[in-house]
C-alpha atoms as a PDB file:
ATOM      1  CA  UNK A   1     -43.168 -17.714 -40.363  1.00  0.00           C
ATOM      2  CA  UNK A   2     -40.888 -20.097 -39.236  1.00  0.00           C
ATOM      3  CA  UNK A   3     -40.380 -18.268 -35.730  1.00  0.00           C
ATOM      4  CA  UNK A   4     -43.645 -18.811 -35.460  1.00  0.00           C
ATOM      5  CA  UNK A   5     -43.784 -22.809 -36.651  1.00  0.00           C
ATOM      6  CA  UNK A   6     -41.137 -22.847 -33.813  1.00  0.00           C
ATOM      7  CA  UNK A   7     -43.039 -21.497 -30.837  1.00  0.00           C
ATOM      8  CA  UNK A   8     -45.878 -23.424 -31.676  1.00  0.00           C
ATOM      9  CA  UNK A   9     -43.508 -26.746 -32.190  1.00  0.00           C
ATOM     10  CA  UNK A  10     -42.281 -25.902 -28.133  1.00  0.00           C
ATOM     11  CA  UNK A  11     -45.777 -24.973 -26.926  1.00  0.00           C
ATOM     12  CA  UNK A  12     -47.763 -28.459 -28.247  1.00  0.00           C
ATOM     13  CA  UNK A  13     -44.524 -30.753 -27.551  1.00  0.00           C
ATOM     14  CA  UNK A  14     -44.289 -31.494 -31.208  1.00  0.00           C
ATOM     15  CA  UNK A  15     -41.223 -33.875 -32.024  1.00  0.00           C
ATOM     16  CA  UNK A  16     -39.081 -32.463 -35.308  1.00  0.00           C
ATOM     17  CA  UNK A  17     -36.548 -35.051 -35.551  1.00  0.00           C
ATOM     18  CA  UNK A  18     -37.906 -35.999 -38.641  1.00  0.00           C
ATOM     19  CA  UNK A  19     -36.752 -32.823 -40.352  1.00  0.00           C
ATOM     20  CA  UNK A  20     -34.329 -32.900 -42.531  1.00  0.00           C
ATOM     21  CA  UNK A  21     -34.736 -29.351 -45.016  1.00  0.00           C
ATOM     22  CA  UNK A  22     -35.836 -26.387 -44.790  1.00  0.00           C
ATOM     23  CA  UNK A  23     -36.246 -23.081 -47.242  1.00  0.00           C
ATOM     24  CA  UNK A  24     -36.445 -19.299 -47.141  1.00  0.00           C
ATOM     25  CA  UNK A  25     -35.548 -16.099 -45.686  1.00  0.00           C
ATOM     26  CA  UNK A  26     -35.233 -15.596 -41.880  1.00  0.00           C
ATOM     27  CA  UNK A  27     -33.512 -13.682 -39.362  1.00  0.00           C
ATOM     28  CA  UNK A  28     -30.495 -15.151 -37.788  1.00  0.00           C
ATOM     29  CA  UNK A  29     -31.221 -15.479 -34.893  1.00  0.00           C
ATOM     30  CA  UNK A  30     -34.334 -17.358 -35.801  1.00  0.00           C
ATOM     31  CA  UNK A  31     -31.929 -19.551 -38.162  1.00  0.00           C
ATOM     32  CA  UNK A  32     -29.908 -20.346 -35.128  1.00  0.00           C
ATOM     33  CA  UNK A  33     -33.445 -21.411 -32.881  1.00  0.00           C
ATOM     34  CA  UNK A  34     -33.870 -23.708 -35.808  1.00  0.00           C
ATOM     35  CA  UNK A  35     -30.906 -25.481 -35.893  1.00  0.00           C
ATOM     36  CA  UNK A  36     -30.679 -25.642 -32.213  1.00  0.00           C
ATOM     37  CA  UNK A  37     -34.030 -27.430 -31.935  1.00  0.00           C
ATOM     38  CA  UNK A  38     -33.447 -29.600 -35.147  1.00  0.00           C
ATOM     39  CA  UNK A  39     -30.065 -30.364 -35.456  1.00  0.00           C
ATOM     40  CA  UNK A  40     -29.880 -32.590 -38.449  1.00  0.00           C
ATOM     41  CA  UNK A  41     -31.567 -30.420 -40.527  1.00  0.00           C
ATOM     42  CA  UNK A  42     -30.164 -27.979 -43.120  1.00  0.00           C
ATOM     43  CA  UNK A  43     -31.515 -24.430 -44.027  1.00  0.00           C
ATOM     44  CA  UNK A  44     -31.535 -23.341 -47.081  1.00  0.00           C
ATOM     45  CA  UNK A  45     -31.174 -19.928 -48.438  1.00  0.00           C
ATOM     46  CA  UNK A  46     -32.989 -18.422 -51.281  1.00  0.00           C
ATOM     47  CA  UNK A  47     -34.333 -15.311 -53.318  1.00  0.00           C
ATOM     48  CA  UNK A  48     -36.790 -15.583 -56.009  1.00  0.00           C
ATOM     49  CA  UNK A  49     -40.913 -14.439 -56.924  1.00  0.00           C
ATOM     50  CA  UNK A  50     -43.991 -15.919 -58.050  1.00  0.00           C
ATOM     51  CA  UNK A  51     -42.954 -14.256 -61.367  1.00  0.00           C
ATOM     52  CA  UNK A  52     -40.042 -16.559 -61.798  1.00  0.00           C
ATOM     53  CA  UNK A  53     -42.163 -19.515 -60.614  1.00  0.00           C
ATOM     54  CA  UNK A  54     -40.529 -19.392 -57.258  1.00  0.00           C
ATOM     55  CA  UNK A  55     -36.876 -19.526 -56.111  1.00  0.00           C
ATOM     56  CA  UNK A  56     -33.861 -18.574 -58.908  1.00  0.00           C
ATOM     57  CA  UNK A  57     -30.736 -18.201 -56.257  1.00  0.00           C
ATOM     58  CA  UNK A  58     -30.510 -20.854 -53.249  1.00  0.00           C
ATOM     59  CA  UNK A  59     -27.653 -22.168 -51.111  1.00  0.00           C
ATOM     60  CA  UNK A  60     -27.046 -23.998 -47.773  1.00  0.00           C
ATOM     61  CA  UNK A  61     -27.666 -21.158 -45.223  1.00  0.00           C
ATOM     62  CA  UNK A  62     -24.099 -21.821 -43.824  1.00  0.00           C
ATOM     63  CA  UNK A  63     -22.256 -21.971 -47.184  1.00  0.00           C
ATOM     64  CA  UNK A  64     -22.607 -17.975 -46.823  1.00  0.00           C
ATOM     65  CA  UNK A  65     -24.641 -17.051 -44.265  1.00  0.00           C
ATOM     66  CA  UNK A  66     -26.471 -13.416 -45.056  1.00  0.00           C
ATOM     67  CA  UNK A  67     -26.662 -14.430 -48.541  1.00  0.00           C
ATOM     68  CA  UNK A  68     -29.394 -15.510 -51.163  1.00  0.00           C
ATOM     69  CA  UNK A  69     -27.670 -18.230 -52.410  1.00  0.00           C
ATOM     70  CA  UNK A  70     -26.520 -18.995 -55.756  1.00  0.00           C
ATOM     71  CA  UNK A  71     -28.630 -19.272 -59.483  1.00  0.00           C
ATOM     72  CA  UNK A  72     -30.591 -22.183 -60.291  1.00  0.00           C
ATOM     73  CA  UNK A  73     -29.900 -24.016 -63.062  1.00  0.00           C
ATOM     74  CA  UNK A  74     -32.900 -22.801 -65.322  1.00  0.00           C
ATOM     75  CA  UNK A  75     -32.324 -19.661 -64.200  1.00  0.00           C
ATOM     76  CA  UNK A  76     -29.728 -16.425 -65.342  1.00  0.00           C
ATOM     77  CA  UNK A  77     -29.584 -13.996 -63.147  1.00  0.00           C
ATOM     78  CA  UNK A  78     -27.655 -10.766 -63.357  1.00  0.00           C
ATOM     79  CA  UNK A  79     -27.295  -7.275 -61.580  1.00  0.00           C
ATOM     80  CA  UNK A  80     -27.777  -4.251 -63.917  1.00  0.00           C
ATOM     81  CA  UNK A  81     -27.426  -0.593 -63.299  1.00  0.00           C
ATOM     82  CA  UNK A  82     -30.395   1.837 -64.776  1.00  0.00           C
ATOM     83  CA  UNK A  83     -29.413   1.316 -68.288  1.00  0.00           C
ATOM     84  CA  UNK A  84     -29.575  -2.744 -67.777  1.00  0.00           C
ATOM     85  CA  UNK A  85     -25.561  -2.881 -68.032  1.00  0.00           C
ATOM     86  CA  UNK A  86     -24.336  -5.978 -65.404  1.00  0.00           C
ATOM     87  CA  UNK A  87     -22.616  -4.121 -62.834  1.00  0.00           C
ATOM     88  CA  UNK A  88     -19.068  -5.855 -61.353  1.00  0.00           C
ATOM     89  CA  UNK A  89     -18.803  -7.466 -58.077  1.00  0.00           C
ATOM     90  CA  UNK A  90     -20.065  -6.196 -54.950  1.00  0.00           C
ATOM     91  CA  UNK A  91     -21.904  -3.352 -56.842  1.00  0.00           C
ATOM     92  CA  UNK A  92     -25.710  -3.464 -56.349  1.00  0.00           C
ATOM     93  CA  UNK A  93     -27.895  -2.832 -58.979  1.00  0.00           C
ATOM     94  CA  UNK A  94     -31.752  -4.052 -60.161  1.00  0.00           C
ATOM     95  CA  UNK A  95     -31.886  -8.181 -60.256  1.00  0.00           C
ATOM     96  CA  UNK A  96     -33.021  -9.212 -63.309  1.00  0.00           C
ATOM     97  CA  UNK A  97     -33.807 -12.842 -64.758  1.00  0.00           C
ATOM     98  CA  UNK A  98     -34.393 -14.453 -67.954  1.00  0.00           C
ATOM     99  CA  UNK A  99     -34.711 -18.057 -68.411  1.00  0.00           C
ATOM    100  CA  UNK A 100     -37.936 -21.090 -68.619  1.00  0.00           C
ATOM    101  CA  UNK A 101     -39.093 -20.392 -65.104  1.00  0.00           C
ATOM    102  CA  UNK A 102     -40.008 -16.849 -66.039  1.00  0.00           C
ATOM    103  CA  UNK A 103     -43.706 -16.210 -66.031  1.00  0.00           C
ATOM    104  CA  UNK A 104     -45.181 -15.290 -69.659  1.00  0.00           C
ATOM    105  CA  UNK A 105     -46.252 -11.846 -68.734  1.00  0.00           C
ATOM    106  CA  UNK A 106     -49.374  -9.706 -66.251  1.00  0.00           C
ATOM    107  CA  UNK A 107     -52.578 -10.267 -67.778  1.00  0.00           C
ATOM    108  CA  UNK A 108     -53.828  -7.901 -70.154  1.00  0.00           C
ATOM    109  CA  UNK A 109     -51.509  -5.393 -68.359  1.00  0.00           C
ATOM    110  CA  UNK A 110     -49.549  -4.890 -71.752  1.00  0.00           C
ATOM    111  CA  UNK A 111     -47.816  -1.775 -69.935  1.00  0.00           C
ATOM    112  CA  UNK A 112     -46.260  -3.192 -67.392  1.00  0.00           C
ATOM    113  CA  UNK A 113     -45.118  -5.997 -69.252  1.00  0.00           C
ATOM    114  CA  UNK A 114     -43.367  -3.683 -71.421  1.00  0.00           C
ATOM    115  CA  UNK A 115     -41.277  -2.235 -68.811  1.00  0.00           C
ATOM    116  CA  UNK A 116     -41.023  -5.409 -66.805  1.00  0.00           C
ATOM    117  CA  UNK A 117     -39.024  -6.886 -69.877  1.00  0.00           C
ATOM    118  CA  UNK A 118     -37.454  -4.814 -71.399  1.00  0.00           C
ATOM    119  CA  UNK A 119     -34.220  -5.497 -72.693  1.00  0.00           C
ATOM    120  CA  UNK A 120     -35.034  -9.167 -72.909  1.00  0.00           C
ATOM    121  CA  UNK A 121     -34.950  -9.483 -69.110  1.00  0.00           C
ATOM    122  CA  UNK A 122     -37.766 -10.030 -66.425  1.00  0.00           C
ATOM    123  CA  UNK A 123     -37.175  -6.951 -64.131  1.00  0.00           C
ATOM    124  CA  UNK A 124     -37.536  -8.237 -60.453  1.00  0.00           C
ATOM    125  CA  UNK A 125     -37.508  -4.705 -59.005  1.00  0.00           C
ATOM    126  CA  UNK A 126     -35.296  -5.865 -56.076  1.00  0.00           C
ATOM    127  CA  UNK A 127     -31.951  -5.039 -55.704  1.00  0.00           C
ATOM    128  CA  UNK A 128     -29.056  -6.792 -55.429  1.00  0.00           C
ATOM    129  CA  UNK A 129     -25.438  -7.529 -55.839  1.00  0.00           C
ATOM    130  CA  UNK A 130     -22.943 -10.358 -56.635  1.00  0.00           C
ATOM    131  CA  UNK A 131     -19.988 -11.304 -54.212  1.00  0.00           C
ATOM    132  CA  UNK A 132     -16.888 -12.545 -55.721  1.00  0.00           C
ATOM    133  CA  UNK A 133     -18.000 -16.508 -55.791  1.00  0.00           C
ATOM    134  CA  UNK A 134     -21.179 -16.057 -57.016  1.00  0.00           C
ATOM    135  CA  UNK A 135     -23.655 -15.910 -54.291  1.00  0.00           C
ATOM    136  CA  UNK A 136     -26.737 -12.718 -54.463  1.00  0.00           C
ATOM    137  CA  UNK A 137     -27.017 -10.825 -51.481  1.00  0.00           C
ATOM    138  CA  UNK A 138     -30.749  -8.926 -51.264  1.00  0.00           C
ATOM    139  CA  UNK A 139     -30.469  -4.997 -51.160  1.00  0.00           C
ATOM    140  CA  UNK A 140     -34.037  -4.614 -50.481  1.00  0.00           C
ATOM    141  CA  UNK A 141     -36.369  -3.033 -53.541  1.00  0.00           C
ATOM    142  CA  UNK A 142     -35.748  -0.922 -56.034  1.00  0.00           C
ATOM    143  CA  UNK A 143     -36.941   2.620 -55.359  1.00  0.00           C
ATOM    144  CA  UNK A 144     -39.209   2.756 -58.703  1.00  0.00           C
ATOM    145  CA  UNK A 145     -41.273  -0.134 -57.171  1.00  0.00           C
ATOM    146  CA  UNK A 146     -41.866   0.417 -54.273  1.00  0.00           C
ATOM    147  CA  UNK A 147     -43.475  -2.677 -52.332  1.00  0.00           C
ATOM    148  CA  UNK A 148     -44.161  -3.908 -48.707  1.00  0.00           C
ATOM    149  CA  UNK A 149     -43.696  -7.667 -47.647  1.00  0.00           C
ATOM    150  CA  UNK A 150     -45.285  -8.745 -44.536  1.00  0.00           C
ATOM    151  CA  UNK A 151     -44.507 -12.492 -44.086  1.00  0.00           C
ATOM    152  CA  UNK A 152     -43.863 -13.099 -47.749  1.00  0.00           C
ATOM    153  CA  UNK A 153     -47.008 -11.505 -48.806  1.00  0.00           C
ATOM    154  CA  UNK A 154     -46.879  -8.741 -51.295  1.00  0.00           C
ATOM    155  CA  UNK A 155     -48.316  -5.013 -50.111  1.00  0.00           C
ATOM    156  CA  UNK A 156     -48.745  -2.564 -52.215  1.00  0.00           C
ATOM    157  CA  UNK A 157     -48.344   1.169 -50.693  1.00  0.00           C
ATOM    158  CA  UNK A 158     -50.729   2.462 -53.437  1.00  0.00           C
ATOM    159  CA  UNK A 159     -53.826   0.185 -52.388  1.00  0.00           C
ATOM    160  CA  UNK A 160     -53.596   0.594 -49.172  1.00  0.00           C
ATOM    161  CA  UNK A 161     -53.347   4.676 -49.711  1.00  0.00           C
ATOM    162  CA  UNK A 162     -56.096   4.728 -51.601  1.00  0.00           C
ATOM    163  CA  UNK A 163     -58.391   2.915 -48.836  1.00  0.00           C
ATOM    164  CA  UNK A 164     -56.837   4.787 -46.259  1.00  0.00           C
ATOM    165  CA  UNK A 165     -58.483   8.008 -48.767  1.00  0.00           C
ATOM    166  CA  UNK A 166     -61.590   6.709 -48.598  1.00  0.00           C
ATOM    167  CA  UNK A 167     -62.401   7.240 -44.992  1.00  0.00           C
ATOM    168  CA  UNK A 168     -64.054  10.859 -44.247  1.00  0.00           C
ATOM    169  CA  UNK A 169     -61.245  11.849 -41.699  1.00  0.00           C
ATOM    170  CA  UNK A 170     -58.521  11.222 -43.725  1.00  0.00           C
ATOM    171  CA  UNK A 171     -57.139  13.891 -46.089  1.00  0.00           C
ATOM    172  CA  UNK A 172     -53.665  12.918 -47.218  1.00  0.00           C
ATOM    173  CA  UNK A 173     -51.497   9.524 -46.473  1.00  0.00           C
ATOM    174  CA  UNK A 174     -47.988   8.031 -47.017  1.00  0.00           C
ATOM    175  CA  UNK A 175     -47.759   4.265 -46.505  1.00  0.00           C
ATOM    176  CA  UNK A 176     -44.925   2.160 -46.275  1.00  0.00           C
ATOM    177  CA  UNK A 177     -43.100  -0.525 -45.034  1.00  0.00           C
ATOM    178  CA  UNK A 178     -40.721  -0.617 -41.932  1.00  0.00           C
ATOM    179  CA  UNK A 179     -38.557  -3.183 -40.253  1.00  0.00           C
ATOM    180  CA  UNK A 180     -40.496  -6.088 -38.209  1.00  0.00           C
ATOM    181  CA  UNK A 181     -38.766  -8.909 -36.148  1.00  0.00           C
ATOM    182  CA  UNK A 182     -42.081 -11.060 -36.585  1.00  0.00           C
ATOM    183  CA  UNK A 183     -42.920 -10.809 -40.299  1.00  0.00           C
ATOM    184  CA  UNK A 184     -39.769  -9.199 -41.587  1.00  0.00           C
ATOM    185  CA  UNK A 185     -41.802  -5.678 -42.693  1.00  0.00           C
ATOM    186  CA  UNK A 186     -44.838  -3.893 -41.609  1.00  0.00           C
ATOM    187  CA  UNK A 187     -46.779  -1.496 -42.994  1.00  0.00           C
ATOM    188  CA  UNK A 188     -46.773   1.679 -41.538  1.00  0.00           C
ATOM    189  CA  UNK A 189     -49.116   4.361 -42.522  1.00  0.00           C
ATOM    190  CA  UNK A 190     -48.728   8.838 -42.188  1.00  0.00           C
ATOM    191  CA  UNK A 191     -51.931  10.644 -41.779  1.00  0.00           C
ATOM    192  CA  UNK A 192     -53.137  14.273 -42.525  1.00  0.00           C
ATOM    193  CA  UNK A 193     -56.760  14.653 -40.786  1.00  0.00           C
ATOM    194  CA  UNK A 194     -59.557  16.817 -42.683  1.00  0.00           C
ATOM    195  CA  UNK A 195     -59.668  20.354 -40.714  1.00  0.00           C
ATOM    196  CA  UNK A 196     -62.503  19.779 -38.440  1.00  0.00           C
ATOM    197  CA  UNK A 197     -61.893  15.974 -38.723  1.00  0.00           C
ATOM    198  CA  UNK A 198     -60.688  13.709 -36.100  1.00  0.00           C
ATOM    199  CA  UNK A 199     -59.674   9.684 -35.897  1.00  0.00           C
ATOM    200  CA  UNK A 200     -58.162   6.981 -33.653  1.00  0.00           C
ATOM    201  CA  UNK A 201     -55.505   4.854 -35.224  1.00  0.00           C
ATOM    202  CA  UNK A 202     -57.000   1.589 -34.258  1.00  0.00           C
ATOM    203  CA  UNK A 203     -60.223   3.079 -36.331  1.00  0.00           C
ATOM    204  CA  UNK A 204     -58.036   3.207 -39.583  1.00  0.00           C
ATOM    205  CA  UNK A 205     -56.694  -0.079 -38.943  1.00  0.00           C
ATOM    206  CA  UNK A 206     -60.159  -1.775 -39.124  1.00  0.00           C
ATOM    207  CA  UNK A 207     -61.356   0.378 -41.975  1.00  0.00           C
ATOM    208  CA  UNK A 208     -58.679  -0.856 -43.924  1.00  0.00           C
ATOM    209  CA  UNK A 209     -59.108  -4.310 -42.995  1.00  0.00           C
ATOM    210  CA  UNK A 210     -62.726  -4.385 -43.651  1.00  0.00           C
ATOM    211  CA  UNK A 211     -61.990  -2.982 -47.056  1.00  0.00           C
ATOM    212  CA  UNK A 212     -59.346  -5.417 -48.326  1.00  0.00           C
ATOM    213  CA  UNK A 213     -57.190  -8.583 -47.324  1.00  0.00           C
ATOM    214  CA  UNK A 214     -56.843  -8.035 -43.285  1.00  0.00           C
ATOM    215  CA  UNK A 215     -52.908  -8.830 -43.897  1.00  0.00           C
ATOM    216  CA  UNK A 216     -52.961  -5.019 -45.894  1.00  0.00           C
ATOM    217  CA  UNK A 217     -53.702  -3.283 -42.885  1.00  0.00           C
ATOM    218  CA  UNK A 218     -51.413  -1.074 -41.478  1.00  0.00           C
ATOM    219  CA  UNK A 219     -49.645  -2.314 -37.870  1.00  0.00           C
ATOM    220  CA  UNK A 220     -48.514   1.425 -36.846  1.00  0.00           C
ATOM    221  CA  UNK A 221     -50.492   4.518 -37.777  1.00  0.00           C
ATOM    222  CA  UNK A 222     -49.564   8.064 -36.866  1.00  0.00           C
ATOM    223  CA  UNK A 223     -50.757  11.360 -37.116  1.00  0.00           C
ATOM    224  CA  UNK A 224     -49.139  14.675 -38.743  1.00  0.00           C
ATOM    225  CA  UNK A 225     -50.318  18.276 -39.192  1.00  0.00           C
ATOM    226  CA  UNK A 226     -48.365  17.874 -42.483  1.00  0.00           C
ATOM    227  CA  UNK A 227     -46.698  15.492 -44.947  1.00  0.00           C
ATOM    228  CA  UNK A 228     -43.801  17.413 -46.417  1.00  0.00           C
ATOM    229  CA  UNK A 229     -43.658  18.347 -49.768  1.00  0.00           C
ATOM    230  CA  UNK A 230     -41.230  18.221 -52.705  1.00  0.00           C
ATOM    231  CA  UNK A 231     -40.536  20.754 -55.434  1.00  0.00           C
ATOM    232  CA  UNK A 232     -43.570  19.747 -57.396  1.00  0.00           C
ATOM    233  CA  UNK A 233     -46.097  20.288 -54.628  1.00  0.00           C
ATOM    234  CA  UNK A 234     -46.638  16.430 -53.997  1.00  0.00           C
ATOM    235  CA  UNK A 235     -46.398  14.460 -50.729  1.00  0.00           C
ATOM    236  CA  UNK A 236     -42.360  13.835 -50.736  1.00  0.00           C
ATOM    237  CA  UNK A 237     -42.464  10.142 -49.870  1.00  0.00           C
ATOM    238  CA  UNK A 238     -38.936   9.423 -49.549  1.00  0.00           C
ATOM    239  CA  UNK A 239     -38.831  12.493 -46.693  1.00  0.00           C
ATOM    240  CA  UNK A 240     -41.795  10.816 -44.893  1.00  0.00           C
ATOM    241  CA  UNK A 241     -40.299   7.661 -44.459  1.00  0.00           C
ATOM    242  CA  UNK A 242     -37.237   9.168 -43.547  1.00  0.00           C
ATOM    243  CA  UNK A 243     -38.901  11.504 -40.764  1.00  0.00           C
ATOM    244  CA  UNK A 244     -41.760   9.033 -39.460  1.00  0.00           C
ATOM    245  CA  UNK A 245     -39.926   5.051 -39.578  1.00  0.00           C
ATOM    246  CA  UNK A 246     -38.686   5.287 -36.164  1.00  0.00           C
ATOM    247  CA  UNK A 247     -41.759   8.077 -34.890  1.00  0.00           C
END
């Protein structure tokens, strides 16, 4: 997002002197455009969700550059392993939070709220870990919740699988995220076509995006005789994304 502030800041001749902060997560190199264009303004790091109200770690971006920052003050974070035990330093682990700015729970989703906090803590589903002096670096998410984020929005693999279903040609489909110098991810999509059955990937893009939000369509689609399959018989997801990312 901001890369994109940027260009459009150089293309109308737009003066930014009168910036002074700035918050989120970037690229580097798009960190270092900023500066350079607006030199008396500060970036500030940060990690948080609209679960927790908004940010719950945040730092100067060149106190520790790479890092999420440190917690809030109505905020207590921690790093916990699969039993919700804090891990030590430099070990990553699940970031949890408990504190005021935690939301109250999903609506009539009594479930979910049960495993999102258990143990007394809100259960981000990102991981993490904790450097010596405090600050969070982001691991990426946690492999039981498995979520896309194009430009801050939040994708869900599952939705966009279950579109991706509906269309005649389409028998079986992995979706998930991969890296994006733009938006940060992208969603990606694997397809197994019906015997007999036959589609363009620009097709699936638009039938996904005239089925839900256009920013839940997939950016790369490709094509596969076969998704593998794991010991249970099921589309092996972890496999896919491992054979089809960079494909």
């Amino acid at each position: 997002m901001l890369g994109t502030l940027l260009d459009a800041a150089v293309k109308n001749g737009d003066d930014l002197s009168s910036l002074r902060h700035l918050t989120g997560l970037e690229a580097f190199d798009t960190i270092n455009r900023f500066e350079s264009m607006c030199p008396s303004a500060r970036f500030w790091t940060a990690y948080g969700q609209t679960e927790v109200s908004g940010m719950i770690t945040t730092a100067p971006f060149r106190d520790r550059p790479g890092s999420a920052g440190k917690p809030t003050m109505l905020a207590h974070v921690c790093v916990v392993d699969e039993l919700d035990r804090p891990l030590p330093v430099d070990q990553a682990g699940e970031i949890v939070v408990r504190g005021p700015v935690v939301f109250n729970g999903y609506w009539n989703c009594e479930a979910d709220n049960e495993v999102t906090f258990r143990n007394g803590w809100h259960h981000t589903g990102d991981m993490g870990r904790f450097d010596a002096d405090g600050f969070l670096w982001y691991c990426g998410r946690s492999p039981a919740k498995e979520l896309i984020k194009p430009g801050g929005e939040n994708v869900y693999p599952a939705e966009v699988e279950k579109v991706l279903l509906e269309h005649p040609a389409v028998a079986e489909t992995i979706v998930f995220g991969v890296p994006d110098t733009r938006w940060g991810e992208a969603i990606k999509a694997v397809c197994v076509c019906r015997a007999g059955k036959t589609v363009t990937a620009s097709e699936l893009i638009d039938f996904v995006g005239s089925r839900i939000a256009r920013f839940k369509r997939p950016s790369h689609v490709v094509f596969c005789a076969a998704l593998p399959k794991n010991h249970q018989g099921l589309p092996d997801r972890a496999q896919v994304k491992n054979d089809f990312t960079n494909a």
